[in-house]
N, C-alpha and C. Protein backbone atom coordinates (compact mmCIF):
# COMPACT_ATOMS: atom_id res chain seq x y z
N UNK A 1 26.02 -37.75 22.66
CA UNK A 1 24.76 -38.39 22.32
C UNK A 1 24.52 -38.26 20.82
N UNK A 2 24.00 -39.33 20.17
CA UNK A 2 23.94 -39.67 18.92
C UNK A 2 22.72 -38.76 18.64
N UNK A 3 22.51 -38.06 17.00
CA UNK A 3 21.51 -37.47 16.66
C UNK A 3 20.12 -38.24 16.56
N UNK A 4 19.96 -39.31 16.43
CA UNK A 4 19.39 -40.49 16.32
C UNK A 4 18.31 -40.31 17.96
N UNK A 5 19.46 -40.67 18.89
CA UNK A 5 19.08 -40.78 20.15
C UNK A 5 18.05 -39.44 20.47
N UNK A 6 18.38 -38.28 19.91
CA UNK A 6 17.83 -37.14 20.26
C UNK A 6 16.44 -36.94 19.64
N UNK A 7 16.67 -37.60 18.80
CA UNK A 7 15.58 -37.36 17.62
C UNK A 7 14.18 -38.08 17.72
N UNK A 8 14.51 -39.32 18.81
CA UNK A 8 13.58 -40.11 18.80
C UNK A 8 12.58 -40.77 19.81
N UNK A 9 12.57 -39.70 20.67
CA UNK A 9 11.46 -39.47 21.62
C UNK A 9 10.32 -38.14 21.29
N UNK A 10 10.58 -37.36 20.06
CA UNK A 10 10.54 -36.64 19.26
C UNK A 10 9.42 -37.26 18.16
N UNK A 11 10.17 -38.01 17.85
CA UNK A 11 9.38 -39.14 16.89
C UNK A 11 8.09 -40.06 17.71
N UNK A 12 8.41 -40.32 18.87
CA UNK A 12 7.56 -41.36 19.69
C UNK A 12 6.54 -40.45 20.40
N UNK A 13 7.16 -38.87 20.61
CA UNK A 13 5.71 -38.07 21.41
C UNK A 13 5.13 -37.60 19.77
N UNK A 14 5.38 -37.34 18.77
CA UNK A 14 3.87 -37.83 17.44
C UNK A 14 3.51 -38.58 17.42
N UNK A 15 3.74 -40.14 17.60
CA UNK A 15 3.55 -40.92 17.42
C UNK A 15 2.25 -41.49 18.34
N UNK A 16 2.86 -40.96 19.58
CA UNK A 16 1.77 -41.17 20.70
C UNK A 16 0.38 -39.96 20.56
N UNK A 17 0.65 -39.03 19.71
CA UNK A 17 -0.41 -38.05 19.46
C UNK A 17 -1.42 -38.65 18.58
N UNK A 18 -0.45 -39.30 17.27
CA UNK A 18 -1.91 -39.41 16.68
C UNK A 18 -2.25 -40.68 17.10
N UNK A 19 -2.08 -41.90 18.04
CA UNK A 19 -2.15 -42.72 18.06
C UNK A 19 -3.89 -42.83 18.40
N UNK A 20 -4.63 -43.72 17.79
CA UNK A 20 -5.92 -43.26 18.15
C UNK A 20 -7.09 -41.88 17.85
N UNK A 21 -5.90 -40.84 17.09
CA UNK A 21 -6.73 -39.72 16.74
C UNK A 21 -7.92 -40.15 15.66
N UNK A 22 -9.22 -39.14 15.64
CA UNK A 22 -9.94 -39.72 14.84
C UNK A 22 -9.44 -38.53 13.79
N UNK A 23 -8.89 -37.52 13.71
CA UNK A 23 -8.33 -36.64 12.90
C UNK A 23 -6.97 -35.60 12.87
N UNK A 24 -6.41 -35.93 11.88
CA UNK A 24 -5.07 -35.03 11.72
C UNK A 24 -4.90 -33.96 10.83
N UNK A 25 -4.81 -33.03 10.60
CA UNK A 25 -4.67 -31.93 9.87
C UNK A 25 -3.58 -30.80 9.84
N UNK A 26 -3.09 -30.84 8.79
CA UNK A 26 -1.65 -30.09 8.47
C UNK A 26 -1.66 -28.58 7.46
N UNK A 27 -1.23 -27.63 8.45
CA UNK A 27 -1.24 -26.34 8.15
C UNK A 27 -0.09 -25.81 8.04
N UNK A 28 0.10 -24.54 6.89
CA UNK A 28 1.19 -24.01 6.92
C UNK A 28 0.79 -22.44 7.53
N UNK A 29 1.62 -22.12 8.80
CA UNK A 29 1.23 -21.46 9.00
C UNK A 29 2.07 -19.84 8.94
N UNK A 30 2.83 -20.17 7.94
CA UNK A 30 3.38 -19.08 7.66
C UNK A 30 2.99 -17.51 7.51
N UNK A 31 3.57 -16.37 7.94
CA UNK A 31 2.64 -15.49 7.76
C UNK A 31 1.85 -15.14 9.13
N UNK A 32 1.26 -15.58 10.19
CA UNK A 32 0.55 -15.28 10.92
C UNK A 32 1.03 -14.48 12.09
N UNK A 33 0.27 -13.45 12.50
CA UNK A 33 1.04 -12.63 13.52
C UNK A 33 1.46 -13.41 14.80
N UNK A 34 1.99 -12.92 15.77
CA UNK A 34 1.54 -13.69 17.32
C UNK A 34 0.33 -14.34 18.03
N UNK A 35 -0.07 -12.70 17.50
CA UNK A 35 -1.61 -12.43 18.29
C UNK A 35 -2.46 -13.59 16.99
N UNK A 36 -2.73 -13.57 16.04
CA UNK A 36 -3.28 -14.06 15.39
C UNK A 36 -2.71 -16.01 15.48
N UNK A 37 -1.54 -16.36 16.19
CA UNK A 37 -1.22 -17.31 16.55
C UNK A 37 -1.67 -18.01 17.42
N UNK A 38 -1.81 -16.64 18.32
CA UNK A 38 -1.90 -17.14 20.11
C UNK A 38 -3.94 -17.57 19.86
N UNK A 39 -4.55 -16.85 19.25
CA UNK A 39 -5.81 -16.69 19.17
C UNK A 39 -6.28 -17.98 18.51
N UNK A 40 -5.44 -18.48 17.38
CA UNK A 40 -5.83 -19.57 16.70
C UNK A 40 -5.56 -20.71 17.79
N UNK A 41 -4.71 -20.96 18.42
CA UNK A 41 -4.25 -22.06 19.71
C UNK A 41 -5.50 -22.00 20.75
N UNK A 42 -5.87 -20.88 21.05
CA UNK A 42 -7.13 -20.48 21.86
C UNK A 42 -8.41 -21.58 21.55
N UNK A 43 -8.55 -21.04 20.50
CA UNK A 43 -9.47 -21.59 19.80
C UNK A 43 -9.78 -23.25 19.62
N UNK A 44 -8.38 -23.50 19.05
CA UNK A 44 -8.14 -25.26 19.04
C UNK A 44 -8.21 -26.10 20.50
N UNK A 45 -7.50 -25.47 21.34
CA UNK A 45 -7.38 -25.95 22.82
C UNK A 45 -9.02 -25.83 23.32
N UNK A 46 -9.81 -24.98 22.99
CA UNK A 46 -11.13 -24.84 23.56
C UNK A 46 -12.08 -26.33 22.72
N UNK A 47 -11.62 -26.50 21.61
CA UNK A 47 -12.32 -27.95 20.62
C UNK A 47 -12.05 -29.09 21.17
N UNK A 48 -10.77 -29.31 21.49
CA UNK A 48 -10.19 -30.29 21.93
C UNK A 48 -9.33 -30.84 21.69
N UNK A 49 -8.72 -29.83 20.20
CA UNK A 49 -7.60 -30.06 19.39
C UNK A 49 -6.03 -29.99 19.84
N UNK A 50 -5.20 -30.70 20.20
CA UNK A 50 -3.59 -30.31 19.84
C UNK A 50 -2.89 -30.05 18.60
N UNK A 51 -2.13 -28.48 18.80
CA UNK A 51 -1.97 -28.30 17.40
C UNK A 51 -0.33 -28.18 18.26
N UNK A 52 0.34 -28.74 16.92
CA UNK A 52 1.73 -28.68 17.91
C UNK A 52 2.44 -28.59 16.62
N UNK A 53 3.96 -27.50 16.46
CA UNK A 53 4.71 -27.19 15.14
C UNK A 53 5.98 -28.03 15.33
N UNK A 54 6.03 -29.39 14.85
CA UNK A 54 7.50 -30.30 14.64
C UNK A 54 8.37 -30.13 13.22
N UNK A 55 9.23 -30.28 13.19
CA UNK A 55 10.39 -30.30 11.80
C UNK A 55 9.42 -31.83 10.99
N UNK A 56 9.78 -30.99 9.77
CA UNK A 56 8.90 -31.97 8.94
C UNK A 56 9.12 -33.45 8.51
N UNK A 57 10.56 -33.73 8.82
CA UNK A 57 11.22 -34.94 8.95
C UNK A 57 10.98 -35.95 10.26
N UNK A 58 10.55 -35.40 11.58
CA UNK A 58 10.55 -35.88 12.08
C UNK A 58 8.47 -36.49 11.97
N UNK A 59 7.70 -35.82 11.61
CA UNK A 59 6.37 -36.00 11.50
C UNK A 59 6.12 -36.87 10.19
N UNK A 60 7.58 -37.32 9.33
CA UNK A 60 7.57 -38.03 8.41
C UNK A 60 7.93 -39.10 8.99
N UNK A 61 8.75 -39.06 10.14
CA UNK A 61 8.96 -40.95 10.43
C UNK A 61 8.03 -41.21 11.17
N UNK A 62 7.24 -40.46 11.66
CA UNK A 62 6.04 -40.73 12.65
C UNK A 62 4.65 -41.63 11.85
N UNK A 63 4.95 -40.53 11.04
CA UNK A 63 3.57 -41.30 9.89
C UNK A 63 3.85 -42.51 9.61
N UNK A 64 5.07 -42.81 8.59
CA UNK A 64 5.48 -44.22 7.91
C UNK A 64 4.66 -45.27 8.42
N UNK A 65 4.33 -45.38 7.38
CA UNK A 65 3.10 -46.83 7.72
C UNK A 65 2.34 -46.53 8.46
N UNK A 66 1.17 -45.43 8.74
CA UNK A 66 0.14 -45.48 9.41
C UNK A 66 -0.25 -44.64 8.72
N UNK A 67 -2.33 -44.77 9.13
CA UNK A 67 -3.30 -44.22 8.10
C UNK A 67 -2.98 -42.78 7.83
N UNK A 68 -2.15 -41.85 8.47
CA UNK A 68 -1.52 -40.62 8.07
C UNK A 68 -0.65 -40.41 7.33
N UNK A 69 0.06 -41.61 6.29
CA UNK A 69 1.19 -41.45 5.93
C UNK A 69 0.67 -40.87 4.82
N UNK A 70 -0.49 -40.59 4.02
CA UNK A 70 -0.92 -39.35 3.19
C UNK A 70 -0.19 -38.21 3.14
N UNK A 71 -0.13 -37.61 4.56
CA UNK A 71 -0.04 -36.09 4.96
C UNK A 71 1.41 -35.84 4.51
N UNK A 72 1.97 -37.15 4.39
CA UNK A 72 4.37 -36.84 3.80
C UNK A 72 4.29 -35.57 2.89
N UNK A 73 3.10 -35.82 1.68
CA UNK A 73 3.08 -34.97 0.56
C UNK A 73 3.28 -33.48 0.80
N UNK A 74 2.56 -33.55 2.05
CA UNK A 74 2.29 -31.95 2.50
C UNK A 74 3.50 -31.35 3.49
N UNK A 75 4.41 -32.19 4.12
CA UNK A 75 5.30 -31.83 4.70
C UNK A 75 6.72 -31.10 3.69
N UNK A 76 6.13 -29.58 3.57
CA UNK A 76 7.00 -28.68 3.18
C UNK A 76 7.38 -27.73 3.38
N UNK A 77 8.08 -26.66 3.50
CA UNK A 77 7.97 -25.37 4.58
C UNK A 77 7.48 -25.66 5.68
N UNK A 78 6.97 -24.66 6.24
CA UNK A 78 6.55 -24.76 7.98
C UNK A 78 5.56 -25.01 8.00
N UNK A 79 5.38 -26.25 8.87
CA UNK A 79 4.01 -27.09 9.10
C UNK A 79 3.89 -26.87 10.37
N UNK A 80 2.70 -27.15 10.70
CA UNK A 80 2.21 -27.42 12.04
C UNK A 80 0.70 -28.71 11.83
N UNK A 81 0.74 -29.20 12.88
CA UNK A 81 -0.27 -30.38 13.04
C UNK A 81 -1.34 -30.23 14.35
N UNK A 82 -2.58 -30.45 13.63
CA UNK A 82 -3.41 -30.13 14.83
C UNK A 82 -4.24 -31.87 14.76
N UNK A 83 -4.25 -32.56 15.73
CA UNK A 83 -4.90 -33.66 15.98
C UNK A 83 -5.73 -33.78 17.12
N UNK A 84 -7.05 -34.22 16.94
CA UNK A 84 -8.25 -34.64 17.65
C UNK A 84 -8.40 -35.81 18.12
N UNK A 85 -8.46 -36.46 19.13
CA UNK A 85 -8.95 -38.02 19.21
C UNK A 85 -10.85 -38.13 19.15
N UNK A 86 -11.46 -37.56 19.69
CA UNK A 86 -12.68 -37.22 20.22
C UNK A 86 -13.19 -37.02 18.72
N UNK A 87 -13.26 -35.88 18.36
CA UNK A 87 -14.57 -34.86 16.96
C UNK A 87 -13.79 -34.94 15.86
N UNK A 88 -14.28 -35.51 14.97
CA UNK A 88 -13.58 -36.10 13.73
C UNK A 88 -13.81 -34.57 13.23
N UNK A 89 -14.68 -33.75 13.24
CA UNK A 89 -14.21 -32.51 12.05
C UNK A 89 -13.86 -31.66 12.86
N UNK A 90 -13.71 -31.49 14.03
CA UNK A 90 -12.91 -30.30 14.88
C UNK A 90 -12.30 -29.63 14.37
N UNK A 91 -10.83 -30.17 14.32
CA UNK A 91 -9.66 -29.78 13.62
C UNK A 91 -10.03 -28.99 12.56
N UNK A 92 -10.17 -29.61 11.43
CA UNK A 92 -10.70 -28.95 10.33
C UNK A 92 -11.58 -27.74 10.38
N UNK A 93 -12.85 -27.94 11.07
CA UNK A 93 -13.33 -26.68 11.37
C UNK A 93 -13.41 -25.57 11.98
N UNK A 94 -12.16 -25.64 12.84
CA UNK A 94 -11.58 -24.66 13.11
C UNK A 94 -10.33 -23.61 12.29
N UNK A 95 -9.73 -24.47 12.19
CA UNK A 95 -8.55 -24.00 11.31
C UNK A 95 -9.29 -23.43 9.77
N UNK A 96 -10.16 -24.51 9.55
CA UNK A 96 -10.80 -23.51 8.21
C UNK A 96 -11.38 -22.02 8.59
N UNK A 97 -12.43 -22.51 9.60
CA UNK A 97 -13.08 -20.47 9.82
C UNK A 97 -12.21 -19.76 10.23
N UNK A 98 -10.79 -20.26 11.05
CA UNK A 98 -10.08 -18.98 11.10
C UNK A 98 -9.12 -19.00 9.42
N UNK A 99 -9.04 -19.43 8.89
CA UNK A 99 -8.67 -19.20 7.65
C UNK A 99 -8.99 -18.10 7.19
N UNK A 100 -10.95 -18.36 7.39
CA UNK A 100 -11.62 -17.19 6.35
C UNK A 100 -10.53 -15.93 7.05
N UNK A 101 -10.52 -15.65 8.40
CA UNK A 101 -10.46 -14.18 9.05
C UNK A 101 -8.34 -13.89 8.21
N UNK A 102 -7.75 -15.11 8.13
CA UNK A 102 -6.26 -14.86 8.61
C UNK A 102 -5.79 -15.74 7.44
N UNK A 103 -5.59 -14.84 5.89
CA UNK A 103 -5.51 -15.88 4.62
C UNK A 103 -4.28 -16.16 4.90
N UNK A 104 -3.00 -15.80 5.81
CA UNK A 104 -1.76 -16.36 6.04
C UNK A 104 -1.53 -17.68 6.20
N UNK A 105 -3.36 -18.42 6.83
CA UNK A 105 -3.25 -19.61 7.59
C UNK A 105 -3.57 -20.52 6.26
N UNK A 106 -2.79 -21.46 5.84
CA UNK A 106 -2.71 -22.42 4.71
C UNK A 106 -3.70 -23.50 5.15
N UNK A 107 -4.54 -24.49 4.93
CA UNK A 107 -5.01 -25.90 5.00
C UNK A 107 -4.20 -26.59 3.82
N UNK A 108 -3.27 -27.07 4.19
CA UNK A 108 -2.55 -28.55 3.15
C UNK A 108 -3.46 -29.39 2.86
N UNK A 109 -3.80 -30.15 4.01
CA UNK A 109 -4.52 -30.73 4.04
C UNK A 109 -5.16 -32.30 4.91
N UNK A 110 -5.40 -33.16 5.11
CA UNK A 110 -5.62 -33.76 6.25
C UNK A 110 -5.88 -35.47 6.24
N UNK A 111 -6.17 -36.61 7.32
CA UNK A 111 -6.78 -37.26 7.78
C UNK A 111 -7.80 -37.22 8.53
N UNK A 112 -8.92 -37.63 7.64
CA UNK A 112 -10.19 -37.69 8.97
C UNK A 112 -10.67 -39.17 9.06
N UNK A 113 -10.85 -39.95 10.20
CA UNK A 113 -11.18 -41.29 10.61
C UNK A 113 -10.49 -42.10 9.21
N UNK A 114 -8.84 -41.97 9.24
CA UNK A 114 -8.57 -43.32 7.98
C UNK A 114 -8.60 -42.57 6.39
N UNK A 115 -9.43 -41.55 6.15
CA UNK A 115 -9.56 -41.10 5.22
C UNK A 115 -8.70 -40.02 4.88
N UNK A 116 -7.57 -39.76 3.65
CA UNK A 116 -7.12 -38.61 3.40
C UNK A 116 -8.16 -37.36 2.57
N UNK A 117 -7.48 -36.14 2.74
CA UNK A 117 -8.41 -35.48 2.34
C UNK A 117 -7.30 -34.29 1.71
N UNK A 118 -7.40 -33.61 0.84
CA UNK A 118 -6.61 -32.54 0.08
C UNK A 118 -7.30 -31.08 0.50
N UNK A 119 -6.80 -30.20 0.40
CA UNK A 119 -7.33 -29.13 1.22
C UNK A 119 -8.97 -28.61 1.14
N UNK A 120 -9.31 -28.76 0.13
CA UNK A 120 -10.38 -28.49 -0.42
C UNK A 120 -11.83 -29.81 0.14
N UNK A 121 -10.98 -30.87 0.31
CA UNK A 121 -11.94 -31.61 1.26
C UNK A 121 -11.93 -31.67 2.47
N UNK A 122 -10.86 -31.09 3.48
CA UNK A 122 -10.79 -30.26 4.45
C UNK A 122 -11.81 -29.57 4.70
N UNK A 123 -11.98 -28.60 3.80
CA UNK A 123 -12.78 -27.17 3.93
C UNK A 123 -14.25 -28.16 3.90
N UNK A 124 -14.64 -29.22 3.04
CA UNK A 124 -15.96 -29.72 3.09
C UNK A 124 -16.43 -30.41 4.47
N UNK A 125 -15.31 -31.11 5.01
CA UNK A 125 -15.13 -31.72 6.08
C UNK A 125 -15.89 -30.60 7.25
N UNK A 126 -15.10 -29.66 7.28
CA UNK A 126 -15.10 -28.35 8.28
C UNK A 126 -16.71 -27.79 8.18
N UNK A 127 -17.61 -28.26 7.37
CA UNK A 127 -18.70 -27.63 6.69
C UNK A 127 -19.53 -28.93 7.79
N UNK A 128 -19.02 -30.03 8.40
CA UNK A 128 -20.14 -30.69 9.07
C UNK A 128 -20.33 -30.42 10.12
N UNK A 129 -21.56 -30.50 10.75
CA UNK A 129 -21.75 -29.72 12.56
C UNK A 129 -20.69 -30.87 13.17
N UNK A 130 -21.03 -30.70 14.08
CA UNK A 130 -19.89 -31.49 15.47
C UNK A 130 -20.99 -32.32 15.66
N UNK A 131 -20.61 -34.02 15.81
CA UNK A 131 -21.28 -34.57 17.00
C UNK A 131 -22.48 -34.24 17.57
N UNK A 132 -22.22 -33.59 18.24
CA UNK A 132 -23.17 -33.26 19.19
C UNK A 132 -24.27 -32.57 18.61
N UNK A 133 -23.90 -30.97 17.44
CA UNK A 133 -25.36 -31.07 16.71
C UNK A 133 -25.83 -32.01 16.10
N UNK A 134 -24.97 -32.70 15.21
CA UNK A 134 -26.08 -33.74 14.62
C UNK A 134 -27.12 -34.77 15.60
N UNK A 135 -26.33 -35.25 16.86
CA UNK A 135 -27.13 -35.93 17.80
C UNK A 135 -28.42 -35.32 17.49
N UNK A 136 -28.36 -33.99 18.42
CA UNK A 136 -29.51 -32.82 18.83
C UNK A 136 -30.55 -32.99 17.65
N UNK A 137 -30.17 -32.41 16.52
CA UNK A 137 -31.13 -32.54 15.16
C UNK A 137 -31.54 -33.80 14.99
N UNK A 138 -30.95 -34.86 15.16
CA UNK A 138 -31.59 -36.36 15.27
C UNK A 138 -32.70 -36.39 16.18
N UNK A 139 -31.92 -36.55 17.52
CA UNK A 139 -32.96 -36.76 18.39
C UNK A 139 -34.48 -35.59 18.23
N UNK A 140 -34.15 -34.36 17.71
CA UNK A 140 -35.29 -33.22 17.50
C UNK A 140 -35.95 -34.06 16.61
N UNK A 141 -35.71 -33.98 15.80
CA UNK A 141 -36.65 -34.84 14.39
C UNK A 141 -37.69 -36.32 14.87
N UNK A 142 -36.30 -36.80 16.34
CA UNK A 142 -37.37 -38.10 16.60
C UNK A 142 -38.59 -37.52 17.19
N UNK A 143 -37.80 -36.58 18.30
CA UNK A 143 -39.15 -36.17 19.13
C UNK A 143 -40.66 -35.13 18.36
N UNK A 144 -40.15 -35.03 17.44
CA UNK A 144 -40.93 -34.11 16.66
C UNK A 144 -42.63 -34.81 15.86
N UNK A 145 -42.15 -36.28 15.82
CA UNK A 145 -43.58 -36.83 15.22
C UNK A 145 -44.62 -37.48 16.77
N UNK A 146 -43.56 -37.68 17.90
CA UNK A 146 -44.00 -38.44 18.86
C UNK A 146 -45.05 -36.88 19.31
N UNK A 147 -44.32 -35.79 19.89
CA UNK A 147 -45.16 -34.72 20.76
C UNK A 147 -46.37 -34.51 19.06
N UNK A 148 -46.20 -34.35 18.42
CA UNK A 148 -47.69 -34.28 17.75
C UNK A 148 -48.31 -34.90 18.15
N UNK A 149 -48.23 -36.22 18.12
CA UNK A 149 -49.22 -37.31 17.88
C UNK A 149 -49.47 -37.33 19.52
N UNK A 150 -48.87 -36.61 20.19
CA UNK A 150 -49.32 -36.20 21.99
C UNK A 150 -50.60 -35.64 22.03
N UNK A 151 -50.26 -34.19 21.27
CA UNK A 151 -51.42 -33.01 20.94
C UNK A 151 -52.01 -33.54 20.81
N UNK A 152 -52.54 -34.31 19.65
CA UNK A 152 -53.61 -34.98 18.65
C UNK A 152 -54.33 -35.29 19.70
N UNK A 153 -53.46 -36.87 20.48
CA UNK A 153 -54.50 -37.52 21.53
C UNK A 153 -55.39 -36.25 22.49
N UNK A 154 -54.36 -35.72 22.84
CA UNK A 154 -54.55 -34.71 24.55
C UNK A 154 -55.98 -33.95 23.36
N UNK A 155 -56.15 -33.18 22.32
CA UNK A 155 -57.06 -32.80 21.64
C UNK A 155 -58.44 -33.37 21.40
N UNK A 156 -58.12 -34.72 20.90
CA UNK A 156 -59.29 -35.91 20.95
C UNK A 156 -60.06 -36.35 22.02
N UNK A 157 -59.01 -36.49 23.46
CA UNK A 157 -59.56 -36.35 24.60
C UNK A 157 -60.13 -34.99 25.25
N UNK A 158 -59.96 -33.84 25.18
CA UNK A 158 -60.47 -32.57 25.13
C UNK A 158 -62.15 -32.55 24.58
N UNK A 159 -61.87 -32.61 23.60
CA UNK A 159 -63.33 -32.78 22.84
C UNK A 159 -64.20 -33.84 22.91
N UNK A 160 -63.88 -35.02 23.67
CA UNK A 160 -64.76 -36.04 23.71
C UNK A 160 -65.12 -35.15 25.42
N UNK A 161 -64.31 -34.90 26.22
CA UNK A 161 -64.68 -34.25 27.60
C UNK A 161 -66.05 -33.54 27.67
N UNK A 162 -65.91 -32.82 26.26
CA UNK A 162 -66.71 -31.58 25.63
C UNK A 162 -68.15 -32.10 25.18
N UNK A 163 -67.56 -32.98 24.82
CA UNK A 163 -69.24 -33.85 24.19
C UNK A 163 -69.80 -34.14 25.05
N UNK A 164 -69.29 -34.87 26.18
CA UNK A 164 -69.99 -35.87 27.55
C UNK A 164 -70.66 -34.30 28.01
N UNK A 165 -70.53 -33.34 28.34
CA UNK A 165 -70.96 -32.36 29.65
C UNK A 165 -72.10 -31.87 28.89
């Protein structure tokens, strides 16, 4: 069997990873214990992230011509790739806070929705809530002028009660 042949279902399961991801992010993760391995995977698998370690040649033909082909730059030493379809800063914000704990863990650096990002906009990336808080704080803020203006009435009606008796 040709090296080619071997190589390229290899190429087609990245391919099918990021297909649709809203974020990709590339770490070197050199340096990190087991335990400090096994814990970081913990972590990603609980977000929603796949972080998976391929030869850097083969995550280079994967990219070619698609909005990840940024990340080639960063394919040097030992990489690993963590991709999200779902939470555009997942990725990122995970791999950054365990950074702070485990300086072994590198951020190269990333794709978020189409956009490249260098490590340092990574780390800004990683700095936005998820989804879901921002919803929450939205929707809080809506509900926040409506229940006043509840009080107010329920108050106005209180005291007119007060007047009549």
């Amino acid at each position: 069997m040709a090296k080619v042949e071997l190589k390229k279902p290899i190429v087609e399961e990245i391919s099918e990873l990021l297909n649709g991801a809203a974020t990709a992010v590339v770490v070197d993760y050199r340096g990190l214990t087991v335990a400090q391995d096994t814990e970081l995977r913990k972590q990603l698998r609980e977000a929603g992230v796949v972080y998976k370690v391929y030869k850097n040649t083969m995550i280079n033909f994967a990219i070619k011509d698609t909005e990840f082909s940024d990340l080639a730059q960063h394919l040097e030493g030992p990489t690993a790739i963590a991709v999200c379809k779902d939470d555009a800063t997942a990725a990122a914000r995970v791999l950054v806070n365990f950074a702070k704990g485990a300086e072994a863990l590198e951020v190269k650096g990333g794709v978020v929705d189409g956009v490249y990002y260098d490590a340092d906009g990574v780390k800004q990336i990683a700095s936005i809530p998820s989804r879901e808080v921002l919803l929450s704080k939205l929707l809080g803020s809506m509900q926040s002028p409506i229940t006043n203006f509840a009080r107010v009435i329920k108050q106005i009606a209180e005291q007119n009660e007060e007047a009549a008796q």
